[in-house]
C-alpha atoms as a PDB file:
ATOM      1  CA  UNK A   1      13.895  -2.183  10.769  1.00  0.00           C
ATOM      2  CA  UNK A   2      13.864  -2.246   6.875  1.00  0.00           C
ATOM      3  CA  UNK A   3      16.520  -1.926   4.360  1.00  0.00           C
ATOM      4  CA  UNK A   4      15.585  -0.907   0.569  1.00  0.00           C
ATOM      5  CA  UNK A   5      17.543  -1.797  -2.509  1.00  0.00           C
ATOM      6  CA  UNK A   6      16.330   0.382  -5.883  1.00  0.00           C
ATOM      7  CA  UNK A   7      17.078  -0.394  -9.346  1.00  0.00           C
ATOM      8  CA  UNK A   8      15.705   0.079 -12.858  1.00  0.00           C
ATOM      9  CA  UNK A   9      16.925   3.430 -13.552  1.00  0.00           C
ATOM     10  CA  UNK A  10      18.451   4.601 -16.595  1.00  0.00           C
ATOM     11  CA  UNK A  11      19.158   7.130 -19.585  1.00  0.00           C
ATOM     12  CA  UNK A  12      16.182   7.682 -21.627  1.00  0.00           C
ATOM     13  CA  UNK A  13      15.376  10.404 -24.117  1.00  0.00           C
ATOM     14  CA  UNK A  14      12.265  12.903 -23.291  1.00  0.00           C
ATOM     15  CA  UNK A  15       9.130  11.277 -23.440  1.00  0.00           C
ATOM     16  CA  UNK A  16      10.407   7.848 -22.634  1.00  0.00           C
ATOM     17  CA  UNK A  17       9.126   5.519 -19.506  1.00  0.00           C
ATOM     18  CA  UNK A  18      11.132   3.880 -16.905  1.00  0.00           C
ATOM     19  CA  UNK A  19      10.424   1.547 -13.997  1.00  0.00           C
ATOM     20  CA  UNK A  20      12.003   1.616 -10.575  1.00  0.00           C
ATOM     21  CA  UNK A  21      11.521  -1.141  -8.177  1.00  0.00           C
ATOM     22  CA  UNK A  22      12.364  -1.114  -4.671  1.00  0.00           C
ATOM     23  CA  UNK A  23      12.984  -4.151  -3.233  1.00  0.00           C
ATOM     24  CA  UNK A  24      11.757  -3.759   0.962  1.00  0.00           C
ATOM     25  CA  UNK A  25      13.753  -6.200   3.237  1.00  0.00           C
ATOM     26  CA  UNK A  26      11.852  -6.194   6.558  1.00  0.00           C
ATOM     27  CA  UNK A  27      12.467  -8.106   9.867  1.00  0.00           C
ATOM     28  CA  UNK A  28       9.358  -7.597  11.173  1.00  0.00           C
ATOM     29  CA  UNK A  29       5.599  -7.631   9.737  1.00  0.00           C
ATOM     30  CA  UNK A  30       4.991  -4.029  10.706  1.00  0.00           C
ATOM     31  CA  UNK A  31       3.556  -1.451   8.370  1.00  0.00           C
ATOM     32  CA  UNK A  32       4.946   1.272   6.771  1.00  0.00           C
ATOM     33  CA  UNK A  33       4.675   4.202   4.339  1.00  0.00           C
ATOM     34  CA  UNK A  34       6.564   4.236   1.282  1.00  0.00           C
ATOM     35  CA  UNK A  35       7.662   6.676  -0.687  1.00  0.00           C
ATOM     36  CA  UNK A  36       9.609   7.986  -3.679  1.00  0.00           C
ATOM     37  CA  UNK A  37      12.120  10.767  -3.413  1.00  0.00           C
ATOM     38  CA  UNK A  38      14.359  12.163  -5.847  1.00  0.00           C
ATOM     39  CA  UNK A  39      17.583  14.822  -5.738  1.00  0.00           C
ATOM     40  CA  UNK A  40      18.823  16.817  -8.351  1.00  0.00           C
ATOM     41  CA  UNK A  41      22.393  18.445  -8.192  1.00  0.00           C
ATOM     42  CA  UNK A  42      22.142  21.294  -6.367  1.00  0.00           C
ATOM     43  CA  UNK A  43      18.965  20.556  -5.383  1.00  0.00           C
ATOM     44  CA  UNK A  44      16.969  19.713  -2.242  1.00  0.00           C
ATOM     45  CA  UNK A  45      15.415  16.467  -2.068  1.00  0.00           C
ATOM     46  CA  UNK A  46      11.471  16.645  -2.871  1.00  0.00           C
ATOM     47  CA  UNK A  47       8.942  13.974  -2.419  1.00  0.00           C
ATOM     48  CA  UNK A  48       7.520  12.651  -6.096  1.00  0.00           C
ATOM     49  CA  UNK A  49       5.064  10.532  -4.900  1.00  0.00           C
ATOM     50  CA  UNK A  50       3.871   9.122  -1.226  1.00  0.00           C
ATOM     51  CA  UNK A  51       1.445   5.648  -0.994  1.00  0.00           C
ATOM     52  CA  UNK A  52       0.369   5.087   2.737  1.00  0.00           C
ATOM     53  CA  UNK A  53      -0.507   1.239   4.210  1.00  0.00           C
ATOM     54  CA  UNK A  54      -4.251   1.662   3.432  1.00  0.00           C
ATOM     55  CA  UNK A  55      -2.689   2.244  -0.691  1.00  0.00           C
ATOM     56  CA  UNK A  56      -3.932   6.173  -0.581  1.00  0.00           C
ATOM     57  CA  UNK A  57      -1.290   7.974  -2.922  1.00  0.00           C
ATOM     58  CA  UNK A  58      -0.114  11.262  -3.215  1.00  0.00           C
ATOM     59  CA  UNK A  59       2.252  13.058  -6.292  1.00  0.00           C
ATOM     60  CA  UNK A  60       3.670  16.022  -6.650  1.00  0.00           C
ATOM     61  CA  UNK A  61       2.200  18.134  -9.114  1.00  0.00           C
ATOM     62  CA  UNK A  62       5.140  17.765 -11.276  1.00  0.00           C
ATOM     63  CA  UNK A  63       4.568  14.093 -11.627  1.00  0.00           C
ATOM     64  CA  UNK A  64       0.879  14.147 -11.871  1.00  0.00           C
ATOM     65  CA  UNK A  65      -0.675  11.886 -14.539  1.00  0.00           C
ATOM     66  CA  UNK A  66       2.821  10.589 -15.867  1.00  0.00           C
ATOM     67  CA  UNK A  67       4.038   8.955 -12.935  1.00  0.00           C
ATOM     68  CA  UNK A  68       2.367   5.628 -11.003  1.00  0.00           C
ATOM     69  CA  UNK A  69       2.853   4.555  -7.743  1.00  0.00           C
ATOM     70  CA  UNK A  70       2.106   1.144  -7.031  1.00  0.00           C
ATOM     71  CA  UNK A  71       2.979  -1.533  -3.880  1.00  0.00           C
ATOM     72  CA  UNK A  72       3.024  -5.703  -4.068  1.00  0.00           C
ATOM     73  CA  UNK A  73       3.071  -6.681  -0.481  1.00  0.00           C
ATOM     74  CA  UNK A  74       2.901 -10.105  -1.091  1.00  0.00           C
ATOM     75  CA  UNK A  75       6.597  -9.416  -2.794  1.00  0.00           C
ATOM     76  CA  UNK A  76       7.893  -6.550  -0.668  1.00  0.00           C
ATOM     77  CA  UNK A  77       8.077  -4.866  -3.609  1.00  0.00           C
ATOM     78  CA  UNK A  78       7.824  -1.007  -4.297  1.00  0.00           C
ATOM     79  CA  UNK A  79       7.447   0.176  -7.884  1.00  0.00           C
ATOM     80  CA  UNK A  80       7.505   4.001  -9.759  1.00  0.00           C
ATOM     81  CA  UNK A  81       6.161   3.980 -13.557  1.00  0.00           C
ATOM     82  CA  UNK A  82       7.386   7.030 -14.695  1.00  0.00           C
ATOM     83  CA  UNK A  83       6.167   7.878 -18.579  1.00  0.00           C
ATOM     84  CA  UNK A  84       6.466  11.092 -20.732  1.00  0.00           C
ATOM     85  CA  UNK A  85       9.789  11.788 -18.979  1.00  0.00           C
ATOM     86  CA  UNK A  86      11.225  15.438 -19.417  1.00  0.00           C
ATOM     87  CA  UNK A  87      14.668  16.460 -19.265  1.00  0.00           C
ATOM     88  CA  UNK A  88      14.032  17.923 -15.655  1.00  0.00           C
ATOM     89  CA  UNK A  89      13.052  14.516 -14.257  1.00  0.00           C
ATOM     90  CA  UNK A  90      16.687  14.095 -14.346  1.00  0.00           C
ATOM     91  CA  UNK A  91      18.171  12.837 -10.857  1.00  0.00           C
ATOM     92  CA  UNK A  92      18.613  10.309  -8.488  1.00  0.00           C
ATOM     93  CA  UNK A  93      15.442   8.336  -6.972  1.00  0.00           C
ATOM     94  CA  UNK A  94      15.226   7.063  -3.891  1.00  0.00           C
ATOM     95  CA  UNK A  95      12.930   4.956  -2.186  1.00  0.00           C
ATOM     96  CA  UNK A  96      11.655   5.602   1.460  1.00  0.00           C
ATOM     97  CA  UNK A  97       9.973   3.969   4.049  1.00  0.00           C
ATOM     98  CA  UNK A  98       8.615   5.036   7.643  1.00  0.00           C
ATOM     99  CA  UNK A  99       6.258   3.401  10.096  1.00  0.00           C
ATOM    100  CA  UNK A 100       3.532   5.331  10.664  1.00  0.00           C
ATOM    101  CA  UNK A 101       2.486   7.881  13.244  1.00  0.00           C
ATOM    102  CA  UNK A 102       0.378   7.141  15.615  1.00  0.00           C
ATOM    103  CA  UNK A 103      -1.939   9.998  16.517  1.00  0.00           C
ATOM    104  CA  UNK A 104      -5.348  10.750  18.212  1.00  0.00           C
ATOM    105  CA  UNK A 105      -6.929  10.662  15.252  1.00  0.00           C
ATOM    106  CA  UNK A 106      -5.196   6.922  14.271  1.00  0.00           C
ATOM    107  CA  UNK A 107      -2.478   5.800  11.888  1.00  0.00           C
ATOM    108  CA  UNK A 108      -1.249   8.449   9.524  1.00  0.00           C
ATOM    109  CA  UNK A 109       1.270   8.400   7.147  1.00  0.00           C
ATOM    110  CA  UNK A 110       3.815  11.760   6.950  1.00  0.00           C
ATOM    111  CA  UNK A 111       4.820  13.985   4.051  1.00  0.00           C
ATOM    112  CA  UNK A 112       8.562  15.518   3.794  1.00  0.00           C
ATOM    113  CA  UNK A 113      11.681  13.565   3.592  1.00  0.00           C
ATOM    114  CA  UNK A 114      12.359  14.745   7.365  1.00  0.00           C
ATOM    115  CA  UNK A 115      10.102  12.303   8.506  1.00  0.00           C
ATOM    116  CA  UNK A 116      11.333   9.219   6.393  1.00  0.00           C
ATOM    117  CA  UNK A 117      14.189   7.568   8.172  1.00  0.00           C
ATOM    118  CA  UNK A 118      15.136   4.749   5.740  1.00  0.00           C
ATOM    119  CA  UNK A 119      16.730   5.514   2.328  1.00  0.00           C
ATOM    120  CA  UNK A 120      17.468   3.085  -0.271  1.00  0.00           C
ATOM    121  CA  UNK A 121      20.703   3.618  -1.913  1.00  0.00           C
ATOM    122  CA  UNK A 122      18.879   5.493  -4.848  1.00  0.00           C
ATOM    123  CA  UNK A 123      18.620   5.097  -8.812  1.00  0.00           C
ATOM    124  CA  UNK A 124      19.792   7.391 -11.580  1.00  0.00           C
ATOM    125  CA  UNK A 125      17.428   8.541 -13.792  1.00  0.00           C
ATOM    126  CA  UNK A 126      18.289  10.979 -16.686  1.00  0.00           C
ATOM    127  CA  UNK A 127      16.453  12.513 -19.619  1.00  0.00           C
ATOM    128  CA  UNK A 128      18.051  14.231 -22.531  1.00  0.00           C
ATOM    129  CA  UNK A 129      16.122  16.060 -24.427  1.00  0.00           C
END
């Protein structure tokens, strides 16, 4: 079981940097896969950036080269460095964890936010241009 906690969001104007964190509360010494998510009104809920147990990341395009994933285990902390914001970064950020599957082929992490089942609370972001 895990519980997340986000912060560090904020109003900046385009082309401005913010850091989340995401504090990660765990009973347990199991692994997981973490993830950012984000939601704009109206909006589905699409994966910005995935970063598996072994530290292999994944963006969206959308995010690619501004944004950096990053994990401290030691502090069971999850971070997002997001620079050159645009106005259409704007929404809330949520941090996600999973364990990972186990399949014939070994440990694997998942894509989508169907196959996340712990949400922090989530973190406004927004950026005027």
């Amino acid at each position: 079981q895990v519980q997340l906690v986000e912060s560090g969001g904020g109003s900046v104007q385009s082309g401005g940097s913010l850091r989340l964190s995401c504090a990660v509360s765990r009973y347990t010494d199991s692994t997981y896969c973490m993830a950012w998510f984000r939601q704009a009104p109206g909006k589905e809920r699409e994966g910005v950036t995935y970063i598996d147990f072994d530290d292999t990341t994944t963006y969206a395009d959308s995010v690619k080269g501004r944004f950096t994933v990053s994990q401290d285990n030691a502090k069971k902390m999850l971070y997002l460095q997001m620079n050159s914001l645009k106005p259409e970064d704007t929404a809330m950020y949520y941090c996600a964890a999973v364990r990972p599957f186990i399949t014939y082929r070994g440990d694997r992490c998942p894509r989508g936010s169907a196959n996340f089942g712990a949400y922090g609370q989530g973190t406004q972001v927004t950026v005027s241009s």
